[in-house]
N, C-alpha and C. Protein backbone atom coordinates (compact mmCIF):
# COMPACT_ATOMS: atom_id res chain seq x y z
N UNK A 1 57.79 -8.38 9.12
CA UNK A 1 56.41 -8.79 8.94
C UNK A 1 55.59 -7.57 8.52
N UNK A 2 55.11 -7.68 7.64
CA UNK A 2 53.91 -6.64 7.23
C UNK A 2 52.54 -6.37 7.88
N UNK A 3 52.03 -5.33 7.61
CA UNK A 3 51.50 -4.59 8.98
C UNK A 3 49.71 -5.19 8.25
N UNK A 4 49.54 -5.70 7.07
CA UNK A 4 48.37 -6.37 6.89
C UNK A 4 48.66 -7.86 7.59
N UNK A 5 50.00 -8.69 7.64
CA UNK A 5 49.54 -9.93 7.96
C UNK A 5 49.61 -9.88 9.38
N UNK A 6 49.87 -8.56 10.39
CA UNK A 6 49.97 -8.76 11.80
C UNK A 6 48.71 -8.05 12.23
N UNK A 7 47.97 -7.32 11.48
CA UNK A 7 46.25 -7.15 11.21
C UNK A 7 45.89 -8.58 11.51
N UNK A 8 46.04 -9.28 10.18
CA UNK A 8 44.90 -10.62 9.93
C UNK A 8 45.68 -11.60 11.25
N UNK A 9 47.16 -11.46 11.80
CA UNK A 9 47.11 -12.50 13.02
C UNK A 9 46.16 -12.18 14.44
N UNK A 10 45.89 -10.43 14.32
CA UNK A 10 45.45 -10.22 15.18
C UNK A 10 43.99 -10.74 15.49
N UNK A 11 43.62 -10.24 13.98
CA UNK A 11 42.02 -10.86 13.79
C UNK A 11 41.82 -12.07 14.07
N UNK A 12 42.66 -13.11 13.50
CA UNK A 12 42.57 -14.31 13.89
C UNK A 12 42.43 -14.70 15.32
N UNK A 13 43.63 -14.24 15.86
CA UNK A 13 43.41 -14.20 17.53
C UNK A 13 42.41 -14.03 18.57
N UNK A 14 41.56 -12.82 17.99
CA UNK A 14 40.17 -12.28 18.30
C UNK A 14 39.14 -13.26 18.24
N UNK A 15 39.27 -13.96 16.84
CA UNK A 15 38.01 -14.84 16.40
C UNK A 15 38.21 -16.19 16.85
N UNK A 16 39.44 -16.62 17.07
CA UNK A 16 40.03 -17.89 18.19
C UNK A 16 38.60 -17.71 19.69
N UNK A 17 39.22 -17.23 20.30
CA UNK A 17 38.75 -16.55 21.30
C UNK A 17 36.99 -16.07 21.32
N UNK A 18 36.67 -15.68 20.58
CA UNK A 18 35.49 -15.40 20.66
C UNK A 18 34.48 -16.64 20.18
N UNK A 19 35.29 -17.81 19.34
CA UNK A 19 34.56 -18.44 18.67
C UNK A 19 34.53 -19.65 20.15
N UNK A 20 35.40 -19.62 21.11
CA UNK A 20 35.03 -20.84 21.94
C UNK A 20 35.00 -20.16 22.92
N UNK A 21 34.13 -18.65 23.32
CA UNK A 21 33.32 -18.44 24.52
C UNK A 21 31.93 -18.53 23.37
N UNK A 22 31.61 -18.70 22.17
CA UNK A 22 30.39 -18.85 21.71
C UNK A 22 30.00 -20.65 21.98
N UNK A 23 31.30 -21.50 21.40
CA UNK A 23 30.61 -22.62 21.85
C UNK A 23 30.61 -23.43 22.70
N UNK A 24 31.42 -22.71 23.88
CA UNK A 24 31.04 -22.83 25.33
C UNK A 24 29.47 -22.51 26.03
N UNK A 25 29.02 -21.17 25.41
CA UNK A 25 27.85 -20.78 25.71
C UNK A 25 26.92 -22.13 24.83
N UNK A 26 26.86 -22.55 24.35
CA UNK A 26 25.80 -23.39 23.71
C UNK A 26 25.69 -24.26 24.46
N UNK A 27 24.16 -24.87 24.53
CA UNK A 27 23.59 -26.32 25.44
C UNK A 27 24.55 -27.28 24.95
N UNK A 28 24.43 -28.29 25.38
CA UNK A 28 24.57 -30.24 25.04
C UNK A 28 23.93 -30.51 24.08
N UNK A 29 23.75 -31.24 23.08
CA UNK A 29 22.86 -31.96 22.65
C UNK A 29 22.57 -33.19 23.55
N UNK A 30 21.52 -33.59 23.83
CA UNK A 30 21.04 -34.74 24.75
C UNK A 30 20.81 -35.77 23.58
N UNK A 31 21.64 -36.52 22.91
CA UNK A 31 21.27 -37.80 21.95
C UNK A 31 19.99 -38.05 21.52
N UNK A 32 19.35 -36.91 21.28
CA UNK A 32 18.01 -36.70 20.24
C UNK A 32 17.18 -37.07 21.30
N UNK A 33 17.06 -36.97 22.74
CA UNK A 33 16.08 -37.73 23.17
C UNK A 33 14.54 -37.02 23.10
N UNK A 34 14.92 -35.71 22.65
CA UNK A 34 13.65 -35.02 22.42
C UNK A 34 12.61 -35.48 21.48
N UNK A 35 13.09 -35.94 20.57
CA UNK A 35 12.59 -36.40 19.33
C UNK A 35 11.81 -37.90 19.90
N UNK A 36 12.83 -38.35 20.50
CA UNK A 36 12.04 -40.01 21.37
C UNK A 36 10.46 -39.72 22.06
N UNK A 37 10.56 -38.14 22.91
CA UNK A 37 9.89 -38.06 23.69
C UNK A 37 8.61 -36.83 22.76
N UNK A 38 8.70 -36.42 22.12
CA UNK A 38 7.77 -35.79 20.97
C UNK A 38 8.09 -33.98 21.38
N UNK A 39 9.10 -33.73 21.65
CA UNK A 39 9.40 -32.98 21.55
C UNK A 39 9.50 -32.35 20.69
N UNK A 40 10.37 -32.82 19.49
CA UNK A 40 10.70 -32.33 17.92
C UNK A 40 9.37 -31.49 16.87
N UNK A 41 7.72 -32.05 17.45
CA UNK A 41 7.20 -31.54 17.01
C UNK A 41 6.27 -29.62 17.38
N UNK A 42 6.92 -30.01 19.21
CA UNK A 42 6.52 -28.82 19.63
C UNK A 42 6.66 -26.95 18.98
N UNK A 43 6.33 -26.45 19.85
CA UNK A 43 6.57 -25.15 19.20
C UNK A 43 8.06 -24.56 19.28
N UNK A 44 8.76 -25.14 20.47
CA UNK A 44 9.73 -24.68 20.75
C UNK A 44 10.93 -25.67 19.42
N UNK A 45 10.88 -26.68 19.28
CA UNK A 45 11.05 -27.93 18.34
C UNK A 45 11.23 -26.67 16.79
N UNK A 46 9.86 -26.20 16.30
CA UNK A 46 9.40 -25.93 14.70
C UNK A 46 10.66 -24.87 15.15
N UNK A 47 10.81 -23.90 15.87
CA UNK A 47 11.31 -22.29 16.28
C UNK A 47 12.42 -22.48 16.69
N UNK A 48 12.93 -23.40 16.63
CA UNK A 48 14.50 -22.94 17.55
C UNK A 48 15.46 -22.58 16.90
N UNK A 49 15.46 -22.24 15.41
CA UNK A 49 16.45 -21.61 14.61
C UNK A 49 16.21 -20.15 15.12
N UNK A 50 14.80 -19.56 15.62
CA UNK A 50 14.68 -18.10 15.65
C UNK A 50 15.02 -18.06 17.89
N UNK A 51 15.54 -19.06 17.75
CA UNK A 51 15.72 -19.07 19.28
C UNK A 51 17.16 -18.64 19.68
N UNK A 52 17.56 -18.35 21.29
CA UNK A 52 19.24 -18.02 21.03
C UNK A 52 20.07 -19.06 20.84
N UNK A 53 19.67 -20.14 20.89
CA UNK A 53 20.52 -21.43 20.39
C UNK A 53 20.61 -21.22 19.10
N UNK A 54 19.54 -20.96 18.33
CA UNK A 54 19.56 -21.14 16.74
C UNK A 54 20.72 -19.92 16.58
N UNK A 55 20.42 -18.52 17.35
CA UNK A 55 21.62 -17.61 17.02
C UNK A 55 22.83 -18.02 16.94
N UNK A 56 23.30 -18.53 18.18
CA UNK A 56 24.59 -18.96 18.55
C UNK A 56 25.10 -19.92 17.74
N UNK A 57 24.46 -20.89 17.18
CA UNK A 57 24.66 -22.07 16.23
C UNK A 57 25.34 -21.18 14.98
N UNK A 58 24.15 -20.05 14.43
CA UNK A 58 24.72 -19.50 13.19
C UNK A 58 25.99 -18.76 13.45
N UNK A 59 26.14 -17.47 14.65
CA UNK A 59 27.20 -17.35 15.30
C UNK A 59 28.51 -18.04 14.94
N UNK A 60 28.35 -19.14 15.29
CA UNK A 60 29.74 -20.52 15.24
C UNK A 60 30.06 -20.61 14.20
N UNK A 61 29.00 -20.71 13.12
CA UNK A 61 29.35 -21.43 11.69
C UNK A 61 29.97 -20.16 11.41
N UNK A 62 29.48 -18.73 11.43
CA UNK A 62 30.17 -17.62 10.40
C UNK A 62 31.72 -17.15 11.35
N UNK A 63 31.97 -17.61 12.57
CA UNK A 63 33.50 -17.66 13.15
C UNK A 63 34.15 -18.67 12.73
N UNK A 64 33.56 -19.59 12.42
CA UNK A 64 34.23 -20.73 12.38
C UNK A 64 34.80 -20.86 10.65
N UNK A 65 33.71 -20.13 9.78
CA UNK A 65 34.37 -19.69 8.60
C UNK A 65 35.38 -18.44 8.63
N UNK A 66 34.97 -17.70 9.62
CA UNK A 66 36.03 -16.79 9.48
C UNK A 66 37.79 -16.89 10.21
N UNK A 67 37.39 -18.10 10.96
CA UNK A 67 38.89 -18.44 11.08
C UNK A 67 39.22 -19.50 10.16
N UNK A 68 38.49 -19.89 9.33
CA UNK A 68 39.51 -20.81 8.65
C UNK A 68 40.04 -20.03 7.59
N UNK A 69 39.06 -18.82 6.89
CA UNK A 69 39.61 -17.79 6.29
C UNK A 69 40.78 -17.27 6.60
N UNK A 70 40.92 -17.22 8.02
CA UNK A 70 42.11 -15.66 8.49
C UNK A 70 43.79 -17.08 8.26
N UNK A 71 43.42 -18.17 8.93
CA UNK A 71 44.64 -19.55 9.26
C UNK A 71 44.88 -19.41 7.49
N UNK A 72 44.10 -19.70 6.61
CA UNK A 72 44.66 -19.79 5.24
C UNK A 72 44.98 -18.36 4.81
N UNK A 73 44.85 -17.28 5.21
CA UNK A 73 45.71 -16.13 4.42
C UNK A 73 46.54 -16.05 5.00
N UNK A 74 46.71 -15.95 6.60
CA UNK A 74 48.36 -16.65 6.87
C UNK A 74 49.18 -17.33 6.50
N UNK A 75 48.84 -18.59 5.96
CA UNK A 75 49.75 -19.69 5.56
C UNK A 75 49.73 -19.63 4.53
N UNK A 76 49.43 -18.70 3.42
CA UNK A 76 49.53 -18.33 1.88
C UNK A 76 51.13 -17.69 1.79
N UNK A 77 51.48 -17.15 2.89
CA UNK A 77 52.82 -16.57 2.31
C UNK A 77 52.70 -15.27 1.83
N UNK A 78 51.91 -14.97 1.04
CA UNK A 78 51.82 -13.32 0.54
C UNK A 78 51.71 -12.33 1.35
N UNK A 79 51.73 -11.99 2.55
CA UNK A 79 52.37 -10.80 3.44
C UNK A 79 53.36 -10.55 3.50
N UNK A 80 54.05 -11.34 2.99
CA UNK A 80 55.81 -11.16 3.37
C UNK A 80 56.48 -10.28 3.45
């Protein structure tokens, strides 16, 4: 095995792992009931992308691209 594809298994391993203590840390969604109750228009509602939910959300998406990145250069074969 070549010492880049036991790099990228490692990385992968890392970002496994880190990506589901991130979306462990994230709330529930409660079935929109905020929105029922007029929540959605509050301040906390307009702001919650600059909130740590909104972090953690973006968090997820750029692990969650980066493991599907690391699973497909593994399974490409070209480390061999």
């Amino acid at each position: 095995m070549s010492a880049l594809r036991i790099v990228i298994a490692i990385l992968l391993m890392i970002d496994s792992v880190a990506l589901t203590i991130i979306v462990l840390a994230q709330e529930g969604k409660s079935a929109g009931l905020g929105s029922i109750s007029g929540m959605a228009d509050s301040y906390w509602g307009q702001n919650k992308g600059r909130s740590m939910e909104g972090k953690l959300v973006m968090i997820t998406r750029v692990l969650g691209a980066l493991f599907l990145v690391f699973a497909a250069l593994l399974n490409l074969r070209v480390f061999n």
